[in-house]
C-alpha atoms as a PDB file:
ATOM      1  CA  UNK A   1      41.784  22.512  85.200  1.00  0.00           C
ATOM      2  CA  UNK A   2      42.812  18.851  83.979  1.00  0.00           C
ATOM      3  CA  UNK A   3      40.157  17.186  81.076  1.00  0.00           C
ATOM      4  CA  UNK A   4      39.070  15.223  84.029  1.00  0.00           C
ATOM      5  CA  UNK A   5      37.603  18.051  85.810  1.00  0.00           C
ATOM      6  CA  UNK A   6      35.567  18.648  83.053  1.00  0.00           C
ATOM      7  CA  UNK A   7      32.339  17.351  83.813  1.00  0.00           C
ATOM      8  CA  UNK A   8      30.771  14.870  81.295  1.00  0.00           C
ATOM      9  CA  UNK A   9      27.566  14.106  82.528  1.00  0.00           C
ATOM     10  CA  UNK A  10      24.624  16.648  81.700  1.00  0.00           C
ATOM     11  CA  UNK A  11      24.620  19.713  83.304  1.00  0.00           C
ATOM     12  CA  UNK A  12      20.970  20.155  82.865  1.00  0.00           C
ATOM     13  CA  UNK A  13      19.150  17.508  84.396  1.00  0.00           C
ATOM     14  CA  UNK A  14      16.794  19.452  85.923  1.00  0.00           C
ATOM     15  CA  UNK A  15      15.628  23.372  84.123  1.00  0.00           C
ATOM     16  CA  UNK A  16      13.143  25.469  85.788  1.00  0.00           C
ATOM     17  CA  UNK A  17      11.648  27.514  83.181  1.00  0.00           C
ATOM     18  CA  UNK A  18       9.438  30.506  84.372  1.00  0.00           C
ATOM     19  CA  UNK A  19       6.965  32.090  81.068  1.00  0.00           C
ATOM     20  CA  UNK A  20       4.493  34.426  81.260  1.00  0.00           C
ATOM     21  CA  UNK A  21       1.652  33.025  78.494  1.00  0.00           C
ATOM     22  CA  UNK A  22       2.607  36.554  76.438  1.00  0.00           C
ATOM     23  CA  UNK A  23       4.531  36.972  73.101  1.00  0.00           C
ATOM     24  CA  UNK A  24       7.585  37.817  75.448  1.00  0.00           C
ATOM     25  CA  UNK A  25       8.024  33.925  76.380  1.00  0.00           C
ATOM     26  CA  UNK A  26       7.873  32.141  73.520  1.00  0.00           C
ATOM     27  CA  UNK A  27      11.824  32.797  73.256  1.00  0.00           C
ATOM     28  CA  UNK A  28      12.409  30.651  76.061  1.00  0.00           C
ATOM     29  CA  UNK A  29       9.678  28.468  75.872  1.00  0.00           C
ATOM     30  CA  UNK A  30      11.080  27.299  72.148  1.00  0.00           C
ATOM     31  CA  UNK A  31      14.849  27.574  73.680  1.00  0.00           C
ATOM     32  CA  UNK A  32      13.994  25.328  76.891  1.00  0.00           C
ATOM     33  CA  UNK A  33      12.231  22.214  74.769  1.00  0.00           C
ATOM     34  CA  UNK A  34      15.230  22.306  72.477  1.00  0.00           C
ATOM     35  CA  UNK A  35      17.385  22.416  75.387  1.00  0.00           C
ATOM     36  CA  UNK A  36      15.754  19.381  77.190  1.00  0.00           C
ATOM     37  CA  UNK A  37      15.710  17.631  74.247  1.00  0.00           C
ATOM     38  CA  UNK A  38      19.751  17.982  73.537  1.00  0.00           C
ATOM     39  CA  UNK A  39      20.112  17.669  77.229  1.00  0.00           C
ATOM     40  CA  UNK A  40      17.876  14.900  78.056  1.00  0.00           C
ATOM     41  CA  UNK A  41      16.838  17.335  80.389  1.00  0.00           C
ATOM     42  CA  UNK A  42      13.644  17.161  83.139  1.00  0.00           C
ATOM     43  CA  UNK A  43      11.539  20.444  82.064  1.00  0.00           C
ATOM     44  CA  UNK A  44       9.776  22.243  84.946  1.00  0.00           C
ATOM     45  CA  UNK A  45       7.428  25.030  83.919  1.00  0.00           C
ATOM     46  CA  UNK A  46       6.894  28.044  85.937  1.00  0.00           C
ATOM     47  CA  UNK A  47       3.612  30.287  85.397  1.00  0.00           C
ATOM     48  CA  UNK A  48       2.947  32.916  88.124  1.00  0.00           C
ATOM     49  CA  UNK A  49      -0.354  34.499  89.117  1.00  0.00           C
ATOM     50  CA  UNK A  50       0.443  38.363  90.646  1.00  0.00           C
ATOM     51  CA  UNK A  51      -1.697  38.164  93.879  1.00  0.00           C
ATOM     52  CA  UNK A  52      -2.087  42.057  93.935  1.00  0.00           C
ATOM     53  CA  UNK A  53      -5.388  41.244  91.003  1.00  0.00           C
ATOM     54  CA  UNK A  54      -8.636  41.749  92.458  1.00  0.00           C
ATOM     55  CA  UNK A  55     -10.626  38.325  92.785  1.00  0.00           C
ATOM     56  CA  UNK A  56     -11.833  38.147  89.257  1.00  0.00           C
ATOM     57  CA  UNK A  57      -9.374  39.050  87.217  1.00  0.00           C
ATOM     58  CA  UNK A  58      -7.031  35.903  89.336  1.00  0.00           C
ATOM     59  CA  UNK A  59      -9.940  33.667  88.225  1.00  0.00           C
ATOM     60  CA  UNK A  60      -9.810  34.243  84.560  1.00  0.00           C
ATOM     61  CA  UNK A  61      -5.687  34.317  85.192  1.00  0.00           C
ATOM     62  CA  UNK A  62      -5.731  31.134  86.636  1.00  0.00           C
ATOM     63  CA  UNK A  63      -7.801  29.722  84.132  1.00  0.00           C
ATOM     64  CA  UNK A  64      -6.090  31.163  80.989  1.00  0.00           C
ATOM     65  CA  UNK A  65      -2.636  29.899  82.852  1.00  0.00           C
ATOM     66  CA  UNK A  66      -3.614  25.994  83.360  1.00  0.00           C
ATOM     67  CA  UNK A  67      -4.628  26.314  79.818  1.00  0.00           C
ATOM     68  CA  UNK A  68      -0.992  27.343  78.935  1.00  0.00           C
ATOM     69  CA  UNK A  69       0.341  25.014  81.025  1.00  0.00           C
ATOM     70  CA  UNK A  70      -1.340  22.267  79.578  1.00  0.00           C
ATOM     71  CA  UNK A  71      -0.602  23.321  76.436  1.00  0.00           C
ATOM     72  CA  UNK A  72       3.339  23.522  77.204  1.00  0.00           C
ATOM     73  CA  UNK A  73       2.863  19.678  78.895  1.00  0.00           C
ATOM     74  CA  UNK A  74       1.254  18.311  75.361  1.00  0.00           C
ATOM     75  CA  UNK A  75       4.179  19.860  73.741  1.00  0.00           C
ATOM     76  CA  UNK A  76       6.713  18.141  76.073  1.00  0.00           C
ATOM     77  CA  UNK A  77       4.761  14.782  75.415  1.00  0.00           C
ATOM     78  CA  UNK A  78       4.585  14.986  71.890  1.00  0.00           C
ATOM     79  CA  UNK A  79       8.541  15.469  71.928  1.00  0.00           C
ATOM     80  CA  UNK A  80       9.659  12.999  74.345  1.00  0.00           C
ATOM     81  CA  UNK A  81      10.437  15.539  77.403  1.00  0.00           C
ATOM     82  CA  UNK A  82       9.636  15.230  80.714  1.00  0.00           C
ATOM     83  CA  UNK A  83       7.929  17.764  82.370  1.00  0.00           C
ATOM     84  CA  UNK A  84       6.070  19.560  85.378  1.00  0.00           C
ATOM     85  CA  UNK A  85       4.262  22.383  85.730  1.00  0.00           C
ATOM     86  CA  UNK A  86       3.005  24.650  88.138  1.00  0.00           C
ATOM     87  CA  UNK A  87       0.755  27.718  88.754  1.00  0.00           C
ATOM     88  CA  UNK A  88       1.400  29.418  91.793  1.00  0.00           C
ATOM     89  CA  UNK A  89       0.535  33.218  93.125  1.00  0.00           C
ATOM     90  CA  UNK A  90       3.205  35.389  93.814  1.00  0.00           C
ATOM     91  CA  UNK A  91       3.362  38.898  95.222  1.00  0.00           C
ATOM     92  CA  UNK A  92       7.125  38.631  94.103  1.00  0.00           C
ATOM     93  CA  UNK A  93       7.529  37.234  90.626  1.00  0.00           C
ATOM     94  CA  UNK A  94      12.085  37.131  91.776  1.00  0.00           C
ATOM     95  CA  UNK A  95      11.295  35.487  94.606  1.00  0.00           C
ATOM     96  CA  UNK A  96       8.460  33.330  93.418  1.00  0.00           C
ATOM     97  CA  UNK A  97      10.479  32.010  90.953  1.00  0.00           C
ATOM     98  CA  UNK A  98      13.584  31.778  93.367  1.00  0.00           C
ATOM     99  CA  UNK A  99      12.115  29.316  95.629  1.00  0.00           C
ATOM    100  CA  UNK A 100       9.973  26.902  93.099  1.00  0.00           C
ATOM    101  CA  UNK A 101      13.786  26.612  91.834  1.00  0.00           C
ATOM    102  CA  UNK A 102      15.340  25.466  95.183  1.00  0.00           C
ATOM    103  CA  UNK A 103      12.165  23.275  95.662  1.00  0.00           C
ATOM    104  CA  UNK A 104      12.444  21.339  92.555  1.00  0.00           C
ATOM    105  CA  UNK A 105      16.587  21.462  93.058  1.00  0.00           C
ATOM    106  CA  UNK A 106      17.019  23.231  89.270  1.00  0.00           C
ATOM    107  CA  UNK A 107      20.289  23.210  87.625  1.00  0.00           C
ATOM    108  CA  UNK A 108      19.288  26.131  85.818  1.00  0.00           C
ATOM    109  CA  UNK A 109      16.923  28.636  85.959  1.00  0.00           C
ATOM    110  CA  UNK A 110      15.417  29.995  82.514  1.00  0.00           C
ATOM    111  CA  UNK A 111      13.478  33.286  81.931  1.00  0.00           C
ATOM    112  CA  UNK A 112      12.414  35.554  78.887  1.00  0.00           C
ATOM    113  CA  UNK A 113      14.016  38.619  78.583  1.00  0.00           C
ATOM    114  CA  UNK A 114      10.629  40.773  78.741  1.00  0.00           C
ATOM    115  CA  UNK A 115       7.371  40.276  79.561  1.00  0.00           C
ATOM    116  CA  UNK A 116       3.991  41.520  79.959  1.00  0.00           C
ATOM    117  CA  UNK A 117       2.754  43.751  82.407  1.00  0.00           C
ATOM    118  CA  UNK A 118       2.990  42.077  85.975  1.00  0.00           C
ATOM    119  CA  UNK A 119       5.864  40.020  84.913  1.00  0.00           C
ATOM    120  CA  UNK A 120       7.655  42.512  82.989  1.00  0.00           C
ATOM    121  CA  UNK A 121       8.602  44.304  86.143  1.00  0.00           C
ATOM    122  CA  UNK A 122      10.977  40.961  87.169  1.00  0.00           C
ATOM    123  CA  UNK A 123      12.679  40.840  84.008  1.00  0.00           C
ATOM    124  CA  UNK A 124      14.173  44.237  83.578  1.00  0.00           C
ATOM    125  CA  UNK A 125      16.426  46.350  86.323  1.00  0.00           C
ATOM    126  CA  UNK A 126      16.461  45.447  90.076  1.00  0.00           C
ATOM    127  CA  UNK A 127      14.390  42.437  89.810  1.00  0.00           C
ATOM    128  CA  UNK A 128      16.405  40.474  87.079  1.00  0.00           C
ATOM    129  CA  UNK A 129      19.488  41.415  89.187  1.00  0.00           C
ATOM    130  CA  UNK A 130      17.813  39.570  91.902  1.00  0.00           C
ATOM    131  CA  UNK A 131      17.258  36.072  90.115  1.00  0.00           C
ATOM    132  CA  UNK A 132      20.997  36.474  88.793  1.00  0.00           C
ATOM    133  CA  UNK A 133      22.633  37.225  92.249  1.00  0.00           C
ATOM    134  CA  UNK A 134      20.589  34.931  94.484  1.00  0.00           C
ATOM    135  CA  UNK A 135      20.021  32.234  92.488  1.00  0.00           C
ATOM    136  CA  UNK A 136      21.453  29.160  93.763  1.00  0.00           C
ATOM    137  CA  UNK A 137      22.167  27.582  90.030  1.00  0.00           C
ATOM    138  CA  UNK A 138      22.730  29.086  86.891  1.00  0.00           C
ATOM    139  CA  UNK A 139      20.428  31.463  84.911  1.00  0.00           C
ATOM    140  CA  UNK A 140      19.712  31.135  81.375  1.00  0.00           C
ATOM    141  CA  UNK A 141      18.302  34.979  80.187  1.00  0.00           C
ATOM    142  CA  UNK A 142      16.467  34.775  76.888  1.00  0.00           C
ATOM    143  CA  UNK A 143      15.725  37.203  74.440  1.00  0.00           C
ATOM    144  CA  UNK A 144      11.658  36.732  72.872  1.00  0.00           C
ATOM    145  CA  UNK A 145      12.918  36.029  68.921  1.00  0.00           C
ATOM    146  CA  UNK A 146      15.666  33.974  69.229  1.00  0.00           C
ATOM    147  CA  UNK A 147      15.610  29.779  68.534  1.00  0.00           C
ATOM    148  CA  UNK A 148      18.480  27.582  70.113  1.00  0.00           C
ATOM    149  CA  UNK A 149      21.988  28.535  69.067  1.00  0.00           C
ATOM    150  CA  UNK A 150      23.886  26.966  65.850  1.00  0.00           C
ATOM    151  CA  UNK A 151      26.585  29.197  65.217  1.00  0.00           C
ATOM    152  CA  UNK A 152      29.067  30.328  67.448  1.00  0.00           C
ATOM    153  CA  UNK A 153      28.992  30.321  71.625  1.00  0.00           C
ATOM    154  CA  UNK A 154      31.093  32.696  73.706  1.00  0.00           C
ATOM    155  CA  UNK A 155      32.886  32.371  76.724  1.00  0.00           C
ATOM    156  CA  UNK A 156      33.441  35.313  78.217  1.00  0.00           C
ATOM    157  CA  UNK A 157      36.321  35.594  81.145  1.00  0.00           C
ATOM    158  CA  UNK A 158      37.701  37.901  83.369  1.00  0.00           C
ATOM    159  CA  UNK A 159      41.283  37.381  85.076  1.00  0.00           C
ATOM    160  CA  UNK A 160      40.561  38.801  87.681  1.00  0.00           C
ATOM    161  CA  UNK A 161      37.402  36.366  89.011  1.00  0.00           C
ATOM    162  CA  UNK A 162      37.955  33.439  86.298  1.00  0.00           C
ATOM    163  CA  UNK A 163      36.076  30.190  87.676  1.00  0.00           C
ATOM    164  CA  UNK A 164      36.583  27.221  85.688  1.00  0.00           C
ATOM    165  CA  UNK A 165      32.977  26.677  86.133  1.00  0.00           C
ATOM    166  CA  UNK A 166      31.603  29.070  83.413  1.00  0.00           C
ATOM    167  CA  UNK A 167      34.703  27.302  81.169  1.00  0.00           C
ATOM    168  CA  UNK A 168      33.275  23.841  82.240  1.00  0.00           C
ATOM    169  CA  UNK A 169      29.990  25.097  80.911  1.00  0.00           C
ATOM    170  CA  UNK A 170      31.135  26.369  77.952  1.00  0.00           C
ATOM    171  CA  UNK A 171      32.683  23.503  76.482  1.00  0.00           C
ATOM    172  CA  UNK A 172      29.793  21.602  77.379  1.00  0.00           C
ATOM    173  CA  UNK A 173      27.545  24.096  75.523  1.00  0.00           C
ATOM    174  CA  UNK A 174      29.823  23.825  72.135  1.00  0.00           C
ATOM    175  CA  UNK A 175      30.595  19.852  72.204  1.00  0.00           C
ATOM    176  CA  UNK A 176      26.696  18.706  72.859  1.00  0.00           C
ATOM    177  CA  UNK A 177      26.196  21.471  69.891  1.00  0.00           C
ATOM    178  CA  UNK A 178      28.841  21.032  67.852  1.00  0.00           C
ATOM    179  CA  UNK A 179      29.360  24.441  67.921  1.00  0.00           C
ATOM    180  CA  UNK A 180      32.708  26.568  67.420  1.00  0.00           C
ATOM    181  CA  UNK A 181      33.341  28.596  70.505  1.00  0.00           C
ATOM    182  CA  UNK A 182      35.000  31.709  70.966  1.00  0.00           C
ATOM    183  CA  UNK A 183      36.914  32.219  74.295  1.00  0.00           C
ATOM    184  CA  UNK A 184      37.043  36.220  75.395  1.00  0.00           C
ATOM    185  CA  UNK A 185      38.932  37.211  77.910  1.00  0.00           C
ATOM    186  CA  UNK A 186      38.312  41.074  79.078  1.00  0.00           C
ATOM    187  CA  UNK A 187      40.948  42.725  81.068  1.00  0.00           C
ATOM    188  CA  UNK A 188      42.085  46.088  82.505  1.00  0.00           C
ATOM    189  CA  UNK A 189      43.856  48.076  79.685  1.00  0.00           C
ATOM    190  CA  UNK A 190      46.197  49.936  83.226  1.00  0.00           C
ATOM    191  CA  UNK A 191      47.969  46.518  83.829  1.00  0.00           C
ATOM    192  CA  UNK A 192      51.731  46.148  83.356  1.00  0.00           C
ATOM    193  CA  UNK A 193      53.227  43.880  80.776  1.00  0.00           C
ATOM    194  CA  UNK A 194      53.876  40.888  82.976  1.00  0.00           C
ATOM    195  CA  UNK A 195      50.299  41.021  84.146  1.00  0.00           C
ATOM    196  CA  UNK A 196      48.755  41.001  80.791  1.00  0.00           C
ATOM    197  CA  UNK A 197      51.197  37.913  79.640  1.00  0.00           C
ATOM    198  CA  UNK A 198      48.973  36.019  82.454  1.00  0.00           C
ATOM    199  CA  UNK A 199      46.101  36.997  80.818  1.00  0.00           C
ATOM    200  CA  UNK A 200      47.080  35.919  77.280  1.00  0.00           C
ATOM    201  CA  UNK A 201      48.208  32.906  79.384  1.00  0.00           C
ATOM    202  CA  UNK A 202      44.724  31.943  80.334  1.00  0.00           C
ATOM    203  CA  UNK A 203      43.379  32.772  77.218  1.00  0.00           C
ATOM    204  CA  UNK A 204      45.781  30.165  75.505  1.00  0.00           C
ATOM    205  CA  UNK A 205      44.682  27.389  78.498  1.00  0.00           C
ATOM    206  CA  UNK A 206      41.131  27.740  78.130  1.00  0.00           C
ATOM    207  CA  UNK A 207      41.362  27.207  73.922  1.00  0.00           C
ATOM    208  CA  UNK A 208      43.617  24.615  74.362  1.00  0.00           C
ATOM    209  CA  UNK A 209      41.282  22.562  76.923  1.00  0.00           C
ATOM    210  CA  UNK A 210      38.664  23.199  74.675  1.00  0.00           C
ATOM    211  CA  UNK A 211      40.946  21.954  71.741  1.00  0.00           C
ATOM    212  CA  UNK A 212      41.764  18.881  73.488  1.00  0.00           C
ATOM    213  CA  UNK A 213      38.076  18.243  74.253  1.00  0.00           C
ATOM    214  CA  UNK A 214      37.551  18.223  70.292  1.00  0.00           C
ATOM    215  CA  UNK A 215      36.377  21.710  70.203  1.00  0.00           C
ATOM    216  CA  UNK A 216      36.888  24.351  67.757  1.00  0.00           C
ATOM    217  CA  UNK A 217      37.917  27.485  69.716  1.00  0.00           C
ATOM    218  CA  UNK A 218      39.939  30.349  69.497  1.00  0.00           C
ATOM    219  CA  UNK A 219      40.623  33.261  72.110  1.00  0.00           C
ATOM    220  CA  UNK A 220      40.018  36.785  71.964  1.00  0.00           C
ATOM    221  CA  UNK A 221      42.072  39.420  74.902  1.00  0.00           C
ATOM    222  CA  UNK A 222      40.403  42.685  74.778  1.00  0.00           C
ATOM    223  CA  UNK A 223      40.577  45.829  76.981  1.00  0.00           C
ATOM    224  CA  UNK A 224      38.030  48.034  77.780  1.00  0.00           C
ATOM    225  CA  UNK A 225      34.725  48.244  79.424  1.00  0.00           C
ATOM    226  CA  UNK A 226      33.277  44.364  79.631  1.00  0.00           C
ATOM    227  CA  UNK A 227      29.701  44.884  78.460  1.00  0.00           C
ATOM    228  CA  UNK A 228      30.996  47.110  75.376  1.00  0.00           C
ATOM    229  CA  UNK A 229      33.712  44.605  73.968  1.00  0.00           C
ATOM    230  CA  UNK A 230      31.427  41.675  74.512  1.00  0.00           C
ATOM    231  CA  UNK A 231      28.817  43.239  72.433  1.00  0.00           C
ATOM    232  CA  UNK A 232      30.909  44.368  70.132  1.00  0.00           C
ATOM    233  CA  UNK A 233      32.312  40.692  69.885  1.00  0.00           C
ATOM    234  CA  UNK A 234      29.226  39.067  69.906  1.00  0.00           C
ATOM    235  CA  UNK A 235      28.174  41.111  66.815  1.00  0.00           C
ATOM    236  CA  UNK A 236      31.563  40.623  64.989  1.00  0.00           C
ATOM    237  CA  UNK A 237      31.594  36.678  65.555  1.00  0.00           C
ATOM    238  CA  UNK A 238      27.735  36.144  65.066  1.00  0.00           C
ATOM    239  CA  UNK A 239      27.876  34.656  68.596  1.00  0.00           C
ATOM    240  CA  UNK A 240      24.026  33.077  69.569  1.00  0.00           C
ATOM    241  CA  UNK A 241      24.935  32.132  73.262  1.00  0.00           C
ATOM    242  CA  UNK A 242      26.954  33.925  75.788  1.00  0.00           C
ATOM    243  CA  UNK A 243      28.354  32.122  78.986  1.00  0.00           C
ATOM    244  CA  UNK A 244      29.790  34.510  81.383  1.00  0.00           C
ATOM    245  CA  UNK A 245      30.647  33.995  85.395  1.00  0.00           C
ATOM    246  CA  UNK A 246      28.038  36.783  87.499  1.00  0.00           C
ATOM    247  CA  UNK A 247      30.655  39.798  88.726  1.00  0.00           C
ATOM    248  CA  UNK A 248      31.335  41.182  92.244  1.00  0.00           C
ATOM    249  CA  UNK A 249      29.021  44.121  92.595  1.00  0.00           C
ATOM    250  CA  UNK A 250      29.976  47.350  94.454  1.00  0.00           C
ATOM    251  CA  UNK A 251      27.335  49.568  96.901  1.00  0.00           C
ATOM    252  CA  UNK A 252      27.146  51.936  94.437  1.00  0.00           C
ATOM    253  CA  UNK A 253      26.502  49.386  91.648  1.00  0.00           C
ATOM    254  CA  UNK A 254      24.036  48.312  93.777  1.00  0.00           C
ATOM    255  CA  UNK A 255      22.470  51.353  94.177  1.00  0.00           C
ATOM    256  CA  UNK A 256      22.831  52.633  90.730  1.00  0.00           C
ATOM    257  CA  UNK A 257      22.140  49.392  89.163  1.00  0.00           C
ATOM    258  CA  UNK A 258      25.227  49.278  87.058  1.00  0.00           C
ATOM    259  CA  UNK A 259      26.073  46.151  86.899  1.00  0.00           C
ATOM    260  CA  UNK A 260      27.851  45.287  83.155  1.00  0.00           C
ATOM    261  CA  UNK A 261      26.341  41.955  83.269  1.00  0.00           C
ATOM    262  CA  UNK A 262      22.139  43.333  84.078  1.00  0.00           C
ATOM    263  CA  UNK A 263      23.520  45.517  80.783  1.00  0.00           C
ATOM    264  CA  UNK A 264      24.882  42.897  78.618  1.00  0.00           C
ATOM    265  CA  UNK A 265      21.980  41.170  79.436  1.00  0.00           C
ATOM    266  CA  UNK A 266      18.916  44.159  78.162  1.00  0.00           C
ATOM    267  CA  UNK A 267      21.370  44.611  75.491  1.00  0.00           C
ATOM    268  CA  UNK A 268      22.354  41.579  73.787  1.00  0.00           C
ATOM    269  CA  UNK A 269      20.740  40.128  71.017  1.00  0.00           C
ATOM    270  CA  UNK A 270      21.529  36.528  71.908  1.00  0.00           C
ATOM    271  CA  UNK A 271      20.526  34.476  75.093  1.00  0.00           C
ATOM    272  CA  UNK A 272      23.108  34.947  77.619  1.00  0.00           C
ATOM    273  CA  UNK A 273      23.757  32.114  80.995  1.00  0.00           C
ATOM    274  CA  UNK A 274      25.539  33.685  83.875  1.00  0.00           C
ATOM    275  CA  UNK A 275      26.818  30.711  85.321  1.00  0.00           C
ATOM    276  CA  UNK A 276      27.236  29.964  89.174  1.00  0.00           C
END
């Protein structure tokens, strides 16, 4: 990847954040504004109503929901952001939230972490899986108590599926931040010698990309299983964003819902964008 394929124009033009109105949201709520405001992003704002209520209950929904809505748009104003919002019923909070983003053409797709009941169910096992593997952009996943990061983001790699994408990403992250990032690359501790001098290889090309960008980075090559040394990392290096590329999944991790990245992501205490 040559400096010019580095994109310099925003990435985020266009976010699609989906919130539920409970405690759970306010993580990405507070993230997204700070994003669109470093990103002079357009903010779209997602609220859906389960259709499975009875006829009441959607009523007093609906209501409470335009109230939030409004609320979130008043907030936008007062800080300069564009924004939309919409209310819409759903019987399928992934897919809901799917197709609003291919309707309003999102470069990324944001989402707490948890959520109340009703919405809950779409953040945790199969259902975040689904926003993360069909998503047509990238998804931002974000924990309830976290702000924006200021310390430290992490790019994690693997040599085996490295996309210069998630890289791309990356050093967009740290420069519009100013942010030091760490670059880890996670490999297969059964490779032979000349295999894992290509992986220290990439290691060094990605830092010094970043370097010549202006960017503080360093690189990390650990063995092991991805989900554990990325933790582990993030802990050690105070890392407050992770930007990893989404991983092949197997039947059986289908089935079994093993994926290392649906774990990192329940797991981590920092927001994490799986970039596509």
């Amino acid at each position: 990847m040559d400096d010019a394929d580095i994109p310099n124009s925003n990435l985020f033009k266009n976010i699609l954040m989906a919130t539920d109105g409970s405690e759970f949201g306010l993580g990405v709520e507070r993230v997204c504004m700070d994003m669109a405001v470093q990103h002079q992003s357009h903010l779209n704002v997602l609220r859906l109503l389960l259709s499975d209520a009875d006829q009441d209950a959607a009523d007093v929904n609906e209501a409470e929901a335009l109230q939030h809505m409004q609320r979130i748009a008043d907030d936008c104003a007062g800080r300069g952001i564009p924004c939309t919002t919409f209310v819409k019923p759903s019987h399928d909070p992934s897919h809901g939230i799917l197709a609003t983003a291919r309707e309003v053409g999102a470069d990324l797709i944001a989402v707490g972490r948890r959520g109340k009941r009703g919405l809950a169910r779409f953040m945790v096992g199969e259902a975040t899986a689904k926003i993360i593997e069909k998503a047509d952009c990238s998804v931002l996943v974000v924990p309830r108590l976290v702000t924006i990061w200021n310390n430290n983001v992490l790019l994690v790699v693997d040599p085996d599926q490295s996309d210069d994408d998630a890289a791309a990403m990356a050093y967009h992250l740290a420069s519009r931040s100013d942010l030091p990032l760490t670059i880890l690359v996670v490999d297969d501790d059964s490779k032979n010698d000349a295999a894992l001098r290509e992986t220290n290889q990439l290691a060094n090309r990605l830092v010094a990309m970043a370097k010549i960008r202006g960017i503080a980075a360093d690189g990390l090559v650990q063995t092991g299983k991805v989900d554990d040394v990325v933790l582990e990392t993030a802990r050690q290096r105070s890392v407050d964003l992770i930007v990893c590329e989404p991983r092949d999944r197997s039947m059986i991790d289908r089935l079994f819902n093993t994926n290392n990245i649906i774990h990192l992501v329940g797991q981590v205490h920092c927001p994490v964008i799986i970039v596509k």
